[in-house]
Protein backbone atom coordinates (compact mmCIF):
# COMPACT_ATOMS: atom_id res chain seq x y z
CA UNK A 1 194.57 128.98 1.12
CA UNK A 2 193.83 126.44 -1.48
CA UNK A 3 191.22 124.93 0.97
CA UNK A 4 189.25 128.53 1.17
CA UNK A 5 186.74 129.51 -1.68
CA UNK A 6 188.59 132.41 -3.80
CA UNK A 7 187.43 135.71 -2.85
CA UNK A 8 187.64 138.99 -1.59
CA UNK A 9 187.71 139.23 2.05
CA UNK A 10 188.50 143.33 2.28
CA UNK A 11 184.93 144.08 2.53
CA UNK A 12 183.87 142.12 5.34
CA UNK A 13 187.08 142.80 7.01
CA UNK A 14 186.33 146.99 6.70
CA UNK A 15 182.85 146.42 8.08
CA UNK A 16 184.72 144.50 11.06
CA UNK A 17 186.89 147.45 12.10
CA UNK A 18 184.52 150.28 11.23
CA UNK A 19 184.54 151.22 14.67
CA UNK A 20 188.51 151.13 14.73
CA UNK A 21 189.92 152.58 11.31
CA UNK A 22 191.58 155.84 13.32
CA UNK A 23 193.77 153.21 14.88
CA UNK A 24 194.43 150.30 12.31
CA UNK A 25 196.42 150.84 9.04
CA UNK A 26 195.20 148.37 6.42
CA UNK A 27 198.11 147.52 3.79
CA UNK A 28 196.68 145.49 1.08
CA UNK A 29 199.37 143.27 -0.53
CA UNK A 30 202.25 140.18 -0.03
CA UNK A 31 203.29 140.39 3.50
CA UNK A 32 206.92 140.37 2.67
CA UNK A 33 206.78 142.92 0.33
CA UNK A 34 205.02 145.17 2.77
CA UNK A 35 207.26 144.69 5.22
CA UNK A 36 210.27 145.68 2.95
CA UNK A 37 208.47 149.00 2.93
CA UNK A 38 208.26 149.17 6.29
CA UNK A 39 210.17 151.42 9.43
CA UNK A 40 207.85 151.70 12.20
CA UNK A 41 208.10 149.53 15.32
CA UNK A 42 205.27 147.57 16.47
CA UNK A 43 203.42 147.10 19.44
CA UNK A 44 201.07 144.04 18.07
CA UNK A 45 201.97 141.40 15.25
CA UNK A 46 199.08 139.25 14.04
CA UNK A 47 200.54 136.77 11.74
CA UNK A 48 197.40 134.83 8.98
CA UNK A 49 199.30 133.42 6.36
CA UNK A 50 200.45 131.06 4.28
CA UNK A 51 200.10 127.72 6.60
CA UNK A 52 203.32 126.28 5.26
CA UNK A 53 206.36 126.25 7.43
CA UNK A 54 208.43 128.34 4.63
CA UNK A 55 205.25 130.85 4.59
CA UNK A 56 205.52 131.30 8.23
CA UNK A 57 209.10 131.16 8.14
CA UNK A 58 208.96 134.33 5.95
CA UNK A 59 206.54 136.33 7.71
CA UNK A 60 208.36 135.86 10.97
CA UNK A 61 211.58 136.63 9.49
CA UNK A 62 210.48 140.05 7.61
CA UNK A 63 208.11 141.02 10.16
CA UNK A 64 209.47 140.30 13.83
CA UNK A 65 212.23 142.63 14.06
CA UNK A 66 209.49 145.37 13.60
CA UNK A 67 208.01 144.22 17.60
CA UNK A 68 209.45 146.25 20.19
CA UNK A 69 210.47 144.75 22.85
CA UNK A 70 207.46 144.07 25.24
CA UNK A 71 204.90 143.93 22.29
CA UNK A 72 203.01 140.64 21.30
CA UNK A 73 203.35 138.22 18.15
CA UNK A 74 200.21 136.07 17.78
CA UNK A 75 199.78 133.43 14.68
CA UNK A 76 196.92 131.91 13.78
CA UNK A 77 195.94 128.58 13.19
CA UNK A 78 199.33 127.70 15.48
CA UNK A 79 198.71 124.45 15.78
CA UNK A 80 199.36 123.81 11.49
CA UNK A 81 202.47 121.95 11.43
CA UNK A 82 204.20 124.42 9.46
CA UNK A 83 203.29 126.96 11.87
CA UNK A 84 204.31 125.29 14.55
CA UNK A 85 207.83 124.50 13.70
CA UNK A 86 208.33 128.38 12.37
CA UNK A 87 207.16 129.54 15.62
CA UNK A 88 209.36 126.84 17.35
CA UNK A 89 212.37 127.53 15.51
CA UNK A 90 212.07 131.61 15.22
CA UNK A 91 210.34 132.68 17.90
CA UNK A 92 211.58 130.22 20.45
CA UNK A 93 210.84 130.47 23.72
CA UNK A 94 213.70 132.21 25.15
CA UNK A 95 212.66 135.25 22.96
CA UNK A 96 209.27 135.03 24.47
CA UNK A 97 207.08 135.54 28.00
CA UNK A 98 203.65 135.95 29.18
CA UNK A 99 202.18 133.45 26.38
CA UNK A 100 198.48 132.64 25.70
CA UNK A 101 196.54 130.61 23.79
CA UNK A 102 192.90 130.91 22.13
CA UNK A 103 191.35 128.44 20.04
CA UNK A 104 193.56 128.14 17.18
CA UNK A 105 195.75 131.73 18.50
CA UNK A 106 199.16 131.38 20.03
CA UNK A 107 200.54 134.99 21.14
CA UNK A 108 203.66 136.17 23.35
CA UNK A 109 205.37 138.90 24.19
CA UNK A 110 208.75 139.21 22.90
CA UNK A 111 211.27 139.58 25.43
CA UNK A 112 213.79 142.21 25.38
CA UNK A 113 216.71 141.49 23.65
């Protein structure tokens, strides 16, 4: 973010999870291009990106037909106007339940389509 000191945030993000890298699968790289690589369904979507609408837009987009049905999508800083509308326009209520909200998190589980 061009608010954020530049830096590498890998480090302190391994010594976060230690306890948890047999279950987490770190992919270092543009989310979109990730996901291009991707087949496996998901049962959580965390979504920390770009703040812009178009950012979000993107990472929904490329990423949310990955959640099974009955699995969560949380964002991040959801209350950024750009992440709001991309959350209000693709991930719109109807194609959520059960939401929650934390500090800056908004999450939901996607309904089954």
């Amino acid at each position: 973010m061009p608010y954020d000191a530049a830096g590498d945030t890998l480090p302190s993000f391994l010594h976060n999870i230690r306890r948890y890298t047999g279950v987490i699968d770190i992919h270092r790289g543009k989310s979109v291009d990730i996901a291009s690589q991707w087949s496996r369904p998901l049962d959580l979507l965390f979504i920390d990106g770009d703040h812009s609408y178009e950012g979000c837009k993107s990472d929904i987009q490329a990423w949310g037909g990955f959640v099974r049905p009955g699995g969560w999508i949380a964002f991040h800083d959801s209350s950024e106007p750009g992440v709001d509308g991309a959350i209000s326009e693709f991930f719109p209520k109807f194609k959520r339940r059960t939401e929650l909200t934390a500090w800056s998190i908004f999450a939901a589980v996607k309904n089954c389509d």
